[in-house]
C-alpha atoms as a PDB file:
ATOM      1  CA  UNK A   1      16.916  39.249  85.955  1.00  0.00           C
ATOM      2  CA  UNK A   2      16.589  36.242  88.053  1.00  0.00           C
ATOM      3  CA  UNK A   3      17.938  36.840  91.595  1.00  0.00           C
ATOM      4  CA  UNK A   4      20.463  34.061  91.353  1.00  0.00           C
ATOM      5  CA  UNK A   5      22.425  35.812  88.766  1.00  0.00           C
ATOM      6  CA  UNK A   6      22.978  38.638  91.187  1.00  0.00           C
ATOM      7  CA  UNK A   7      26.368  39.412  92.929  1.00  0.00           C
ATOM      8  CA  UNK A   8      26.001  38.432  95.988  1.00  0.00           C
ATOM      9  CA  UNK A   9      26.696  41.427  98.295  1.00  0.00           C
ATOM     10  CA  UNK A  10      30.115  42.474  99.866  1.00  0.00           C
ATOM     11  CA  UNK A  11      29.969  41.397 103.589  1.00  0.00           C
ATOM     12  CA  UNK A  12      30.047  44.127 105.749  1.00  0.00           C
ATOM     13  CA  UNK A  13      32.565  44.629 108.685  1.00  0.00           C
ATOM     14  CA  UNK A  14      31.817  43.411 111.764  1.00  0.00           C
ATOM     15  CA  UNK A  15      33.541  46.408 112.892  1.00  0.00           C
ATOM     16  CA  UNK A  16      36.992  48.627 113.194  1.00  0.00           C
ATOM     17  CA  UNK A  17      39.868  46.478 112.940  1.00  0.00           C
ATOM     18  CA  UNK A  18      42.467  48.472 114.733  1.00  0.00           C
ATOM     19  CA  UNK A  19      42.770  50.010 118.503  1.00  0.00           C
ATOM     20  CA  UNK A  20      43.222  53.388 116.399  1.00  0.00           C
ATOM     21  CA  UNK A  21      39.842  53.100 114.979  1.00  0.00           C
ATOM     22  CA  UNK A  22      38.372  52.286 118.155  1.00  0.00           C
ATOM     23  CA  UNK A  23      39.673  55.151 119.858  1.00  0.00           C
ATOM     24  CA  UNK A  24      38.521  57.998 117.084  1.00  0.00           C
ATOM     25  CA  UNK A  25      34.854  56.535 116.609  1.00  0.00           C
ATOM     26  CA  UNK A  26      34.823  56.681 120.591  1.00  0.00           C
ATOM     27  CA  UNK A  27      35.932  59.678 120.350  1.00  0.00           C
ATOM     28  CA  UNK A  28      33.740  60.946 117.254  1.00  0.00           C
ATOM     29  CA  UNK A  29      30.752  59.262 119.153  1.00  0.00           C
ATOM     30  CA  UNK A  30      30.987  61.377 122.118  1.00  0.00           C
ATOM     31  CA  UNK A  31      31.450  65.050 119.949  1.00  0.00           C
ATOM     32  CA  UNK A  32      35.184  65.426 121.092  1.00  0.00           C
ATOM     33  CA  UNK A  33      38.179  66.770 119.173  1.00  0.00           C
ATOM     34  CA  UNK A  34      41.687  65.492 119.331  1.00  0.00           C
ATOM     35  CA  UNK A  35      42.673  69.132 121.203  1.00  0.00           C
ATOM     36  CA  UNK A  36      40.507  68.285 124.113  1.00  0.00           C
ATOM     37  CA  UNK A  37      41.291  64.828 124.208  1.00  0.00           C
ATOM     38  CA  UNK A  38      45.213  65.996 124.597  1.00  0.00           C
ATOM     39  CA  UNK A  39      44.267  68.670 126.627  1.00  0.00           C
ATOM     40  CA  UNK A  40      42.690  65.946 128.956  1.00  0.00           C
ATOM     41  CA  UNK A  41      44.702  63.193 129.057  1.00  0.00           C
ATOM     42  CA  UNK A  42      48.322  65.671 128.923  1.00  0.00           C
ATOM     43  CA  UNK A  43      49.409  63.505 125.634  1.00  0.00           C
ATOM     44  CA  UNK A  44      50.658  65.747 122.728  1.00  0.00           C
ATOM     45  CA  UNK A  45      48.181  65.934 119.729  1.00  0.00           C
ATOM     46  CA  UNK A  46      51.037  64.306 117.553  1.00  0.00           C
ATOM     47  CA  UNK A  47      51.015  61.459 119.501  1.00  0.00           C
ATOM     48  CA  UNK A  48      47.091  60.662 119.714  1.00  0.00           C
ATOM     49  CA  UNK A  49      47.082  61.437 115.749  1.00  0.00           C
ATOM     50  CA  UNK A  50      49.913  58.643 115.583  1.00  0.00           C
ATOM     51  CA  UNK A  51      48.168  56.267 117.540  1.00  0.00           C
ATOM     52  CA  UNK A  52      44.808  57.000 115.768  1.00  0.00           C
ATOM     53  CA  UNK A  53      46.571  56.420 112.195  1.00  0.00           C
ATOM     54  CA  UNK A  54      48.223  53.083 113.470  1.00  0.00           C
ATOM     55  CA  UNK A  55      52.253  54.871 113.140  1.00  0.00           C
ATOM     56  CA  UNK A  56      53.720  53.323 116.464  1.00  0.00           C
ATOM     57  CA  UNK A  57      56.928  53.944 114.848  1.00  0.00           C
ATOM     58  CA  UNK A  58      56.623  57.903 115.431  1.00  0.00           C
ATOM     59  CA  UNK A  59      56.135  57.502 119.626  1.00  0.00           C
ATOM     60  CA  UNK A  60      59.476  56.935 121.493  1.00  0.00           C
ATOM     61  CA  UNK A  61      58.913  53.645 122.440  1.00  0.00           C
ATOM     62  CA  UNK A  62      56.203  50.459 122.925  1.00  0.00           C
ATOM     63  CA  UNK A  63      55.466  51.501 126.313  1.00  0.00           C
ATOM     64  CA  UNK A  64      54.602  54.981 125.418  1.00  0.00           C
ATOM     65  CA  UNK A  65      52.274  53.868 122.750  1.00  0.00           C
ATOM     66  CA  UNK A  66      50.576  51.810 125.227  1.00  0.00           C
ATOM     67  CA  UNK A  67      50.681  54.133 127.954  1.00  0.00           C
ATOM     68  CA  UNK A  68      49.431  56.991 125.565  1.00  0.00           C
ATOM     69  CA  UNK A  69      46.549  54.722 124.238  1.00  0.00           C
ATOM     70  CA  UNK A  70      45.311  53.215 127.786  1.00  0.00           C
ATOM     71  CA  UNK A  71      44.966  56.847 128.650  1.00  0.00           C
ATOM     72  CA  UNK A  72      43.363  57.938 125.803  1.00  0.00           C
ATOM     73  CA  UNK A  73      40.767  54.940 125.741  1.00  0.00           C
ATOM     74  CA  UNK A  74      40.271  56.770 129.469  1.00  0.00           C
ATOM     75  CA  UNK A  75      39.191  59.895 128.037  1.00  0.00           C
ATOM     76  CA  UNK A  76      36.380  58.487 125.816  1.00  0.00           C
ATOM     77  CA  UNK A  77      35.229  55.606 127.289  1.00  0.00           C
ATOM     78  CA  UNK A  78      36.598  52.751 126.408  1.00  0.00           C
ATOM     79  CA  UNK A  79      38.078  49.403 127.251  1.00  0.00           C
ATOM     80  CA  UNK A  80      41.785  50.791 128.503  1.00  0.00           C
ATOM     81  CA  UNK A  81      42.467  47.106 129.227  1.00  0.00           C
ATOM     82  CA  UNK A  82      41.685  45.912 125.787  1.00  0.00           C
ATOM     83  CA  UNK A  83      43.203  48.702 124.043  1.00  0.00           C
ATOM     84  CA  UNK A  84      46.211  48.392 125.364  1.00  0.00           C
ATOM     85  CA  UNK A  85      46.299  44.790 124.620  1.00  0.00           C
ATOM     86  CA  UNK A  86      45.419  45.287 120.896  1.00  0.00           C
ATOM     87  CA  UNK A  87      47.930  47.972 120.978  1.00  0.00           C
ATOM     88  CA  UNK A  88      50.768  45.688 121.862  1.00  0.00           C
ATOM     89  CA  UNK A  89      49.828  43.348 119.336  1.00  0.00           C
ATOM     90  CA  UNK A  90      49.874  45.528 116.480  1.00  0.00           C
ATOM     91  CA  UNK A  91      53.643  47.364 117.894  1.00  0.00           C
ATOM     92  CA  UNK A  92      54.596  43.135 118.147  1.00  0.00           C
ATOM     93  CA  UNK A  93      52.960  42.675 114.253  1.00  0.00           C
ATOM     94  CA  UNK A  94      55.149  45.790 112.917  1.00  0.00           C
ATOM     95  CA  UNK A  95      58.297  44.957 114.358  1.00  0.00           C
ATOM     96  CA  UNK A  96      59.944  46.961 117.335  1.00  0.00           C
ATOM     97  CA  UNK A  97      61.533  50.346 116.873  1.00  0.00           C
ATOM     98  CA  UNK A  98      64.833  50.329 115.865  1.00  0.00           C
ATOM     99  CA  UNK A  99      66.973  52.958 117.457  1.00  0.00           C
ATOM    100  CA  UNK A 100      67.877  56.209 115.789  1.00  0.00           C
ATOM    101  CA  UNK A 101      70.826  57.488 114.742  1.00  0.00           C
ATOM    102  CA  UNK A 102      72.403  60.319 112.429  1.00  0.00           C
ATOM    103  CA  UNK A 103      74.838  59.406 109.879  1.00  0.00           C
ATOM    104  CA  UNK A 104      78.587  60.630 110.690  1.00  0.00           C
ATOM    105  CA  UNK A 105      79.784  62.537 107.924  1.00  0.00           C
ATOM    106  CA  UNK A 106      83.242  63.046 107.053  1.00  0.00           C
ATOM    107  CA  UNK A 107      84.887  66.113 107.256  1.00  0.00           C
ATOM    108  CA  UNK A 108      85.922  67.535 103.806  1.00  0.00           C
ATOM    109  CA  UNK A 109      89.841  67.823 103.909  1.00  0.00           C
ATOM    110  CA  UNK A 110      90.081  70.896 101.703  1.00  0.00           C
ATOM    111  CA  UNK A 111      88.512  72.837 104.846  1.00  0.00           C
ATOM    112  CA  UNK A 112      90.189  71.225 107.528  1.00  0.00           C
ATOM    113  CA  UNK A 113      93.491  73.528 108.360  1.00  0.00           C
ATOM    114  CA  UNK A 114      96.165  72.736 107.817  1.00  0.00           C
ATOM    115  CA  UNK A 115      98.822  71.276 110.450  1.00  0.00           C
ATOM    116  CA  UNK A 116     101.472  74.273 110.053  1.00  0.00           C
ATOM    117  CA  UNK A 117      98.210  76.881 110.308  1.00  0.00           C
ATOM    118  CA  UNK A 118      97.130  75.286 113.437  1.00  0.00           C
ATOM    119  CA  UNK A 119     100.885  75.225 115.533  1.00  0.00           C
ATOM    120  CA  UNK A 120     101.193  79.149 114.571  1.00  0.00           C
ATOM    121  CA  UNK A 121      97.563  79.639 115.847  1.00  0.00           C
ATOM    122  CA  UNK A 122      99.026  77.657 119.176  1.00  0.00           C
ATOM    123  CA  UNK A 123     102.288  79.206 119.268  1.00  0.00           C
ATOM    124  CA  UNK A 124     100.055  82.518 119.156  1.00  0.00           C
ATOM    125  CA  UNK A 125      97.871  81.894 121.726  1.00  0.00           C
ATOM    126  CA  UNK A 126     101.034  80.715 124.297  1.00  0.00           C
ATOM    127  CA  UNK A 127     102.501  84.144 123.666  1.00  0.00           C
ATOM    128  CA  UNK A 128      99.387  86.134 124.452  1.00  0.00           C
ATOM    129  CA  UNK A 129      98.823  84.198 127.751  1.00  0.00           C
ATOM    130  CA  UNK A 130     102.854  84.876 128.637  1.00  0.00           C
ATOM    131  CA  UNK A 131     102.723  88.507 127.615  1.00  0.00           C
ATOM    132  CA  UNK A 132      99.357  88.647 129.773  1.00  0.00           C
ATOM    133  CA  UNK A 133     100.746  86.782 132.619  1.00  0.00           C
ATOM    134  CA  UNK A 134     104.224  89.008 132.612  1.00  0.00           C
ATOM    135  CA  UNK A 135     102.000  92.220 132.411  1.00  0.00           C
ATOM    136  CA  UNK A 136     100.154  90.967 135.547  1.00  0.00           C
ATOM    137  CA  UNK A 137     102.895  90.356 137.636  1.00  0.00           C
ATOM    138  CA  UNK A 138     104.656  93.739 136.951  1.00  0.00           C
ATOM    139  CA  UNK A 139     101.317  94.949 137.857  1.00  0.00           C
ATOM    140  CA  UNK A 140     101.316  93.084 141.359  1.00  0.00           C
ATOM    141  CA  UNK A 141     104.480  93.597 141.759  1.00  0.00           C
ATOM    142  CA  UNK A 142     104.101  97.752 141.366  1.00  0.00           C
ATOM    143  CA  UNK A 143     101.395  97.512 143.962  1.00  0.00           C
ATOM    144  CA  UNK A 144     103.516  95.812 146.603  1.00  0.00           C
ATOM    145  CA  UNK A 145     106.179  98.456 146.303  1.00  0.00           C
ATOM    146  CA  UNK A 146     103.458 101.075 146.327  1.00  0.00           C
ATOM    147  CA  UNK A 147     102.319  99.486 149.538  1.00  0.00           C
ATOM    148  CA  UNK A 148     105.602  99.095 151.272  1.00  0.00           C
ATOM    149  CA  UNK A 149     106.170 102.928 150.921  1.00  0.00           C
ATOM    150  CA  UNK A 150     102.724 103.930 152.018  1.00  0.00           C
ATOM    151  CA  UNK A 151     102.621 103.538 155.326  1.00  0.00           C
ATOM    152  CA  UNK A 152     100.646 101.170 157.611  1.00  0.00           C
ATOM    153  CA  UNK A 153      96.996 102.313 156.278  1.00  0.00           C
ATOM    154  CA  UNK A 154      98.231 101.341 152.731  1.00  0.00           C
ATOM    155  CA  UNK A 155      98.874  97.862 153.435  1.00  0.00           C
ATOM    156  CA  UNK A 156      95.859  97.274 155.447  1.00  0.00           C
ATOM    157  CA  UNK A 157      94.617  98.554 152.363  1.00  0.00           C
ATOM    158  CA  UNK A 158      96.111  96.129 150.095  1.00  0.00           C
ATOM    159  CA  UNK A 159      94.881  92.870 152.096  1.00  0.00           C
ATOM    160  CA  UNK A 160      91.987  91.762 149.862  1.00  0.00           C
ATOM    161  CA  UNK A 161      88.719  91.262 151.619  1.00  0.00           C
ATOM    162  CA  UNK A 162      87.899  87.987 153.189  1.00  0.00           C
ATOM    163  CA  UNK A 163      85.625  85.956 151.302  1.00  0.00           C
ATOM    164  CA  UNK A 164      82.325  85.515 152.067  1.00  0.00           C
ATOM    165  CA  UNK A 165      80.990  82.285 152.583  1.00  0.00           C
ATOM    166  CA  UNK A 166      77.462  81.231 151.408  1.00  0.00           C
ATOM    167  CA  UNK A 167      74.763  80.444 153.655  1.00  0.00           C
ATOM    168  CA  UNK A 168      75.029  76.091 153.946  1.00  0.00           C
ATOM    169  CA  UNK A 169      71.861  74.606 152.522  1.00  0.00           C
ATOM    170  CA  UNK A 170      70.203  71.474 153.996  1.00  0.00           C
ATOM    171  CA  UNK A 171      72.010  68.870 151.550  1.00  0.00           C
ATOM    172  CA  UNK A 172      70.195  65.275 151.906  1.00  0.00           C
ATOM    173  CA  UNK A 173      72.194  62.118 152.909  1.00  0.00           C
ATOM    174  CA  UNK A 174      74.119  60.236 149.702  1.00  0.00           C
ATOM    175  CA  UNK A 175      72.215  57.616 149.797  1.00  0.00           C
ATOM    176  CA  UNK A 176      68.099  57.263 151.129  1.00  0.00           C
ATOM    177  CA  UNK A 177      64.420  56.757 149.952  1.00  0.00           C
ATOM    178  CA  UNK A 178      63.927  58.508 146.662  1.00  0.00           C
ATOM    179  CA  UNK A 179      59.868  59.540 146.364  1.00  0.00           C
ATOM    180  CA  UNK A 180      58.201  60.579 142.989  1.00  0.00           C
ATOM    181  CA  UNK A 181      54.755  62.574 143.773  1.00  0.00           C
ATOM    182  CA  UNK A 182      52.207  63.656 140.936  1.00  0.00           C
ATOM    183  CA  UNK A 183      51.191  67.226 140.400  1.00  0.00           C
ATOM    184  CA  UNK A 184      49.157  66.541 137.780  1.00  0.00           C
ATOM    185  CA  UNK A 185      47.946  63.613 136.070  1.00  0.00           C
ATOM    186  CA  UNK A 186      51.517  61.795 135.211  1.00  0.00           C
ATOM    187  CA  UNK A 187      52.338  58.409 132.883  1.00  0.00           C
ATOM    188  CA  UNK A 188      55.514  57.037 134.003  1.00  0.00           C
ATOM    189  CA  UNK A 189      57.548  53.943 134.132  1.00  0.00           C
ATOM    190  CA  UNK A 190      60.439  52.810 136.485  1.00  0.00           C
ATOM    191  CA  UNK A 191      63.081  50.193 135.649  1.00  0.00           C
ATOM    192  CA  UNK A 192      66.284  49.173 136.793  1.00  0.00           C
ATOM    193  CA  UNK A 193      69.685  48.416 135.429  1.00  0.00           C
ATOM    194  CA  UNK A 194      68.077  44.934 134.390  1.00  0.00           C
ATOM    195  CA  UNK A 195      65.395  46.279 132.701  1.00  0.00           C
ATOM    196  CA  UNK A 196      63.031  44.923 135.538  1.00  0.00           C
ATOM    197  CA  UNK A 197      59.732  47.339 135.593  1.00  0.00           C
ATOM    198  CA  UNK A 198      59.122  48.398 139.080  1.00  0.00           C
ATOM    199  CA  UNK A 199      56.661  50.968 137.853  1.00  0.00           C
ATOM    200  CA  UNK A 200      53.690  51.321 134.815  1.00  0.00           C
ATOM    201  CA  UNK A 201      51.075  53.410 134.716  1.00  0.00           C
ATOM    202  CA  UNK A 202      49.718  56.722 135.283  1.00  0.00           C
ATOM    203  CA  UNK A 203      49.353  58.163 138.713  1.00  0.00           C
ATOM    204  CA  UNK A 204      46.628  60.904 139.577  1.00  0.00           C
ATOM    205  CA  UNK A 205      47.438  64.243 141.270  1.00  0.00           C
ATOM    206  CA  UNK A 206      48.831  63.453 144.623  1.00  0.00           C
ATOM    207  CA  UNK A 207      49.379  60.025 144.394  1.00  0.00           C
ATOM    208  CA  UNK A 208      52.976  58.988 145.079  1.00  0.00           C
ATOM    209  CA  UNK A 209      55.540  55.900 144.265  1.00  0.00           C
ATOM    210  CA  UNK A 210      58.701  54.767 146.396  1.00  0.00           C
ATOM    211  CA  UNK A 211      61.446  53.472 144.585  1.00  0.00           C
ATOM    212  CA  UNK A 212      62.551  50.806 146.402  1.00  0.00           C
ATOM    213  CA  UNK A 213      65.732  51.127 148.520  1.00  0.00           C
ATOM    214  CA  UNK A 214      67.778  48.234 147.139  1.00  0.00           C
ATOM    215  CA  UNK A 215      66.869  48.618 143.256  1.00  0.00           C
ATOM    216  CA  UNK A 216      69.480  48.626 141.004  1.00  0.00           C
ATOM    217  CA  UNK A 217      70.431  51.829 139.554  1.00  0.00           C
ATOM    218  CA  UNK A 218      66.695  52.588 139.108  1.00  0.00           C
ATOM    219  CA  UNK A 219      65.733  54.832 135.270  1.00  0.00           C
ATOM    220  CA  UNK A 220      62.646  56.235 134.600  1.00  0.00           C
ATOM    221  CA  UNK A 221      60.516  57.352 131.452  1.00  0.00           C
ATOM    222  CA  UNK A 222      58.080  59.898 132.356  1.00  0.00           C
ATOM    223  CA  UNK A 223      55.364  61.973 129.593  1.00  0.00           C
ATOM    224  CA  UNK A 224      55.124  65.175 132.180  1.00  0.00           C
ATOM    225  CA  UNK A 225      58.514  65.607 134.295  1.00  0.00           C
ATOM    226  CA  UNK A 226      57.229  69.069 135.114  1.00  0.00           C
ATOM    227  CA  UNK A 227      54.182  67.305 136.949  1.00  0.00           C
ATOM    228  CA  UNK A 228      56.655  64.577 138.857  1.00  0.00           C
ATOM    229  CA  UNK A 229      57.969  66.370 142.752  1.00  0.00           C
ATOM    230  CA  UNK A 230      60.868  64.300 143.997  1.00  0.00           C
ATOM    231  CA  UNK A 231      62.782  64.137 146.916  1.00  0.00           C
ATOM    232  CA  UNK A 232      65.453  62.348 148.596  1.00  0.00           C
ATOM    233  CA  UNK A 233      65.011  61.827 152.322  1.00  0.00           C
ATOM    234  CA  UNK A 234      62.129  64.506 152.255  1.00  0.00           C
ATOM    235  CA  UNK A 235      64.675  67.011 150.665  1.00  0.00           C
ATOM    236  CA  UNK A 236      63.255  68.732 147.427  1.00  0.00           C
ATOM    237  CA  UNK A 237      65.274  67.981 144.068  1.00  0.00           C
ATOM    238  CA  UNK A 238      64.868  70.155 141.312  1.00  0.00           C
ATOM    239  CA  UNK A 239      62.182  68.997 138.205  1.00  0.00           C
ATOM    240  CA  UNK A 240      63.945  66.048 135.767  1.00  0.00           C
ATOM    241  CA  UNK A 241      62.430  68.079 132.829  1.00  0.00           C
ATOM    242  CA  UNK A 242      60.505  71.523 131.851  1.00  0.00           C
ATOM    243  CA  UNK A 243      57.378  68.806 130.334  1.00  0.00           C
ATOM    244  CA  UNK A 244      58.165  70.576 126.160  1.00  0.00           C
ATOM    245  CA  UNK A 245      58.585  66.950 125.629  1.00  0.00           C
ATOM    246  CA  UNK A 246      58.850  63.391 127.393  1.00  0.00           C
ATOM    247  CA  UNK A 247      62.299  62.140 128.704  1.00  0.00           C
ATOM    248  CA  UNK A 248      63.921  58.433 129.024  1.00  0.00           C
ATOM    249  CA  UNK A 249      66.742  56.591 130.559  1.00  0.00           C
ATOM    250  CA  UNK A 250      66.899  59.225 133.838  1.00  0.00           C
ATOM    251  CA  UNK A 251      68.932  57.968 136.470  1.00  0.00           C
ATOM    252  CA  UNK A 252      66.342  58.139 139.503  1.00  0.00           C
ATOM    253  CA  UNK A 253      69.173  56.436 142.091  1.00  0.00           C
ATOM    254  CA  UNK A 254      69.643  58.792 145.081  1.00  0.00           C
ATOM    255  CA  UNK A 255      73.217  59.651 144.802  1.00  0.00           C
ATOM    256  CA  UNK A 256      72.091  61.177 140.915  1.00  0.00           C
ATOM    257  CA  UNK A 257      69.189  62.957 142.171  1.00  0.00           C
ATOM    258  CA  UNK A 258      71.965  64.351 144.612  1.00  0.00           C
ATOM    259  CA  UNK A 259      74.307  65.521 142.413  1.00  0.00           C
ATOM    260  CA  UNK A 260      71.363  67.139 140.079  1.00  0.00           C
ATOM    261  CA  UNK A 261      70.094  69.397 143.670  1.00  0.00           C
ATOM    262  CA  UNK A 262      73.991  70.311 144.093  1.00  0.00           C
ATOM    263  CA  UNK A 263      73.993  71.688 140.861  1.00  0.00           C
ATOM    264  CA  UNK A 264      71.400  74.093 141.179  1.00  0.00           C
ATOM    265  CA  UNK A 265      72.918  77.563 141.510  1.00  0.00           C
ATOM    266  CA  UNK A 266      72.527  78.303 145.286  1.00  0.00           C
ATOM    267  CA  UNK A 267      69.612  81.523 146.182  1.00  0.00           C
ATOM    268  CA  UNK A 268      72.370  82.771 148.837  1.00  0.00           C
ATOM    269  CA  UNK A 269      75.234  83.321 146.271  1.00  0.00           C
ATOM    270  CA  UNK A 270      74.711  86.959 145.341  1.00  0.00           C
ATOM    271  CA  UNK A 271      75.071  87.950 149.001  1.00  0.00           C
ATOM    272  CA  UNK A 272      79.141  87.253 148.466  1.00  0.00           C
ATOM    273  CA  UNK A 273      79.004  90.568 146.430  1.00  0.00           C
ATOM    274  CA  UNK A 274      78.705  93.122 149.248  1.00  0.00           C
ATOM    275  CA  UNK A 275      81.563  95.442 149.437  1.00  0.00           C
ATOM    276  CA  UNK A 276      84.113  94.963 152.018  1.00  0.00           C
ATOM    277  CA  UNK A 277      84.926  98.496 153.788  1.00  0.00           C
ATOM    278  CA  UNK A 278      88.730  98.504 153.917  1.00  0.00           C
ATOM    279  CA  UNK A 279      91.525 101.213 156.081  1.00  0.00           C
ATOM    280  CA  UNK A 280      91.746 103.240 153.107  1.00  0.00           C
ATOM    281  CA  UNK A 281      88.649 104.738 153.342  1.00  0.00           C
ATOM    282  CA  UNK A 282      89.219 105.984 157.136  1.00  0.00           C
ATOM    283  CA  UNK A 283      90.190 109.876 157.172  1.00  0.00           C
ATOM    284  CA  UNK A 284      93.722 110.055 157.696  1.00  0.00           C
ATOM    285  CA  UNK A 285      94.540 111.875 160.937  1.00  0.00           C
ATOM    286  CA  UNK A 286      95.637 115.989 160.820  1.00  0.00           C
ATOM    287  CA  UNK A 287      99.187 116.491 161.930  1.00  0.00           C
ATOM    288  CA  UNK A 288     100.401 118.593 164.783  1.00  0.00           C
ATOM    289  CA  UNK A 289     103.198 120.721 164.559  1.00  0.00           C
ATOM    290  CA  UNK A 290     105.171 122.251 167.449  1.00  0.00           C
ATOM    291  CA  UNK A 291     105.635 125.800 167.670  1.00  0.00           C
ATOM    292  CA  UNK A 292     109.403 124.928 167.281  1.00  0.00           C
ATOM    293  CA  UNK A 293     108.560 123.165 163.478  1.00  0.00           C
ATOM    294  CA  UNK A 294     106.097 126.109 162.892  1.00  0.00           C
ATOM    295  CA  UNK A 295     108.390 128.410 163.281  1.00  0.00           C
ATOM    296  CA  UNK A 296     110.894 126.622 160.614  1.00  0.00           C
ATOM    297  CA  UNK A 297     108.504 126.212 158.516  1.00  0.00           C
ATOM    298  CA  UNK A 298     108.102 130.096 158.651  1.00  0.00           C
ATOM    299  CA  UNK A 299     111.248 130.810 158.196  1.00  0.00           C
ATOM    300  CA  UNK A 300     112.034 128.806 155.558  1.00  0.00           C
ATOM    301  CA  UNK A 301     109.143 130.643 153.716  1.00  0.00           C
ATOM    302  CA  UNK A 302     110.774 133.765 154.587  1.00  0.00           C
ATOM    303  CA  UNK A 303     114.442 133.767 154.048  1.00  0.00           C
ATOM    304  CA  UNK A 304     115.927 137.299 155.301  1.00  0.00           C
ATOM    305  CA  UNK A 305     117.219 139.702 153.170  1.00  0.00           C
ATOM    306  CA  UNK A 306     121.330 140.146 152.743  1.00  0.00           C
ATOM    307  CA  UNK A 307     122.836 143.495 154.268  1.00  0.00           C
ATOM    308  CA  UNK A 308     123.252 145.987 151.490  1.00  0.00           C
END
């Protein structure tokens, strides 16, 4: 057959035409498994699998994907810089995420209940928390006649112990310089109420950012919380997250990050439970009789006999 006639061959690819096929023949070149490559770069497997298959749509958001793919393209090698462009051009070629939400479903009226059942079930309820309250007050009430007839040790008695108060813990000021420090290797991105980034990237263990002072209700998106030490003022605040899974939309402002330390249960609370000695335990002092009431006593004992 004359070599005309042939089919001219299929051109072949000048190479991979997404930033997900970049990353896995990286990847495949140097003998690495998606495991250790999420084990490395502190990305869930999920996510690298997502952004190796080309699914943006799974990751929370544009700026994870890219964040997630600059630091994988880290791991084996490869242009971070491009990557991450290519990346945002193929989230900008399939369309943004659209936000999530669950369906509200209607209750079914046959098991709602109905409006007679529920005023009995309140009328109920009101009578139990009279009865209670009535049965209380008799209570207290039997206990402060008790104590009037008692004597002095049974009213000390009666006076309920003072309440402890908690040691006071360092509390920082309401409003001051907020610091995020990395533990670990930590992507994370801080934005204010405009949406204005004043933070991208990934800092390395040790590094630290400064939110600035007069940002605007400052949020932050962060892959590790667990790895991210803040403080306010040089006061410790407790982690934004246990780092099972990435968080966004965090208030970062000081007066939040505040309120969050304040609502920590306090190390110094159980020492309010220590019992409060009170009168009534103090042995109650022996009386003394006179040979006078001794003698009575005797005698009353000891009637004497009538004369036959």
């Amino acid at each position: 057959m004359d070599e005309a006639a042939q089919p001219a061959a299929a051109p072949e690819r000048a190479g991979p035409e997404s930033a997900g096929d970049v990353l896995r023949l990286a990847r495949e070149a140097r003998g690495l498994s998606l495991a250790q490559i999420a084990d490395q770069t502190r990305v869930p497997q999920r996510h690298l699998e997502a952004i190796e298959a080309g699914d943006y749509q799974s990751l929370p958001s544009h700026t994870y994907a890219t964040g997630f793919a600059r630091a994988y393209a880290r791991a084996v090698g490869a242009d971070e810089v491009a990557i991450a462009a290519q990346v945002r051009r193929e989230v900008d070629r399939g369309g943004r995420r659209q936000p999530e939400y669950q369906p509200y479903e209607a209750p079914d009226p046959a098991r709602v209940p109905s409006r007679g059942l529920a005023v009995a079930a309140a009328g109920l309820a009101l009578a139990v928390a009279v009865l209670a309250g009535l049965w209380f007050g008799t209570d207290l009430l039997r206990r402060g006649d008790s104590g009037a007839n008692g004597g002095a040790s049974t009213t000390v008695a009666a006076v309920p112990p003072a309440t402890p108060v908690a040691a006071s813990s360092p509390t920082p000021a309401a409003g001051g310089q907020v610091v995020l420090t990395a533990q670990g290797e930590v992507w994370m991105r801080v934005y204010d109420a405009a949406d204005k980034t004043l933070y991208l990237g990934t800092l390395a263990p040790g590094a630290r950012f400064e939110v600035p002072a007069g940002a605007d209700r400052p949020q932050i998106n962060v892959g590790r919380p667990d790895q991210l030490a803040i403080t306010v003022n040089g006061s410790a605040i407790p982690p934004l997250g246990d780092g099972r899974r990435a968080i966004k939309d965090v208030a970062i402002d000081a007066a939040s990050l505040i309120a969050r330390g304040q609502g920590a249960p306090s190390a110094t609370s159980t020492v309010a439970t220590a019992p409060t000695r009170t009168a009534r335990s103090r042995p109650r002092p022996r009386r003394v009789l006179t040979e006078t009431q001794r003698a009575n006593l005797d005698s009353a004992a000891s009637p004497p006999r009538a004369a036959d």
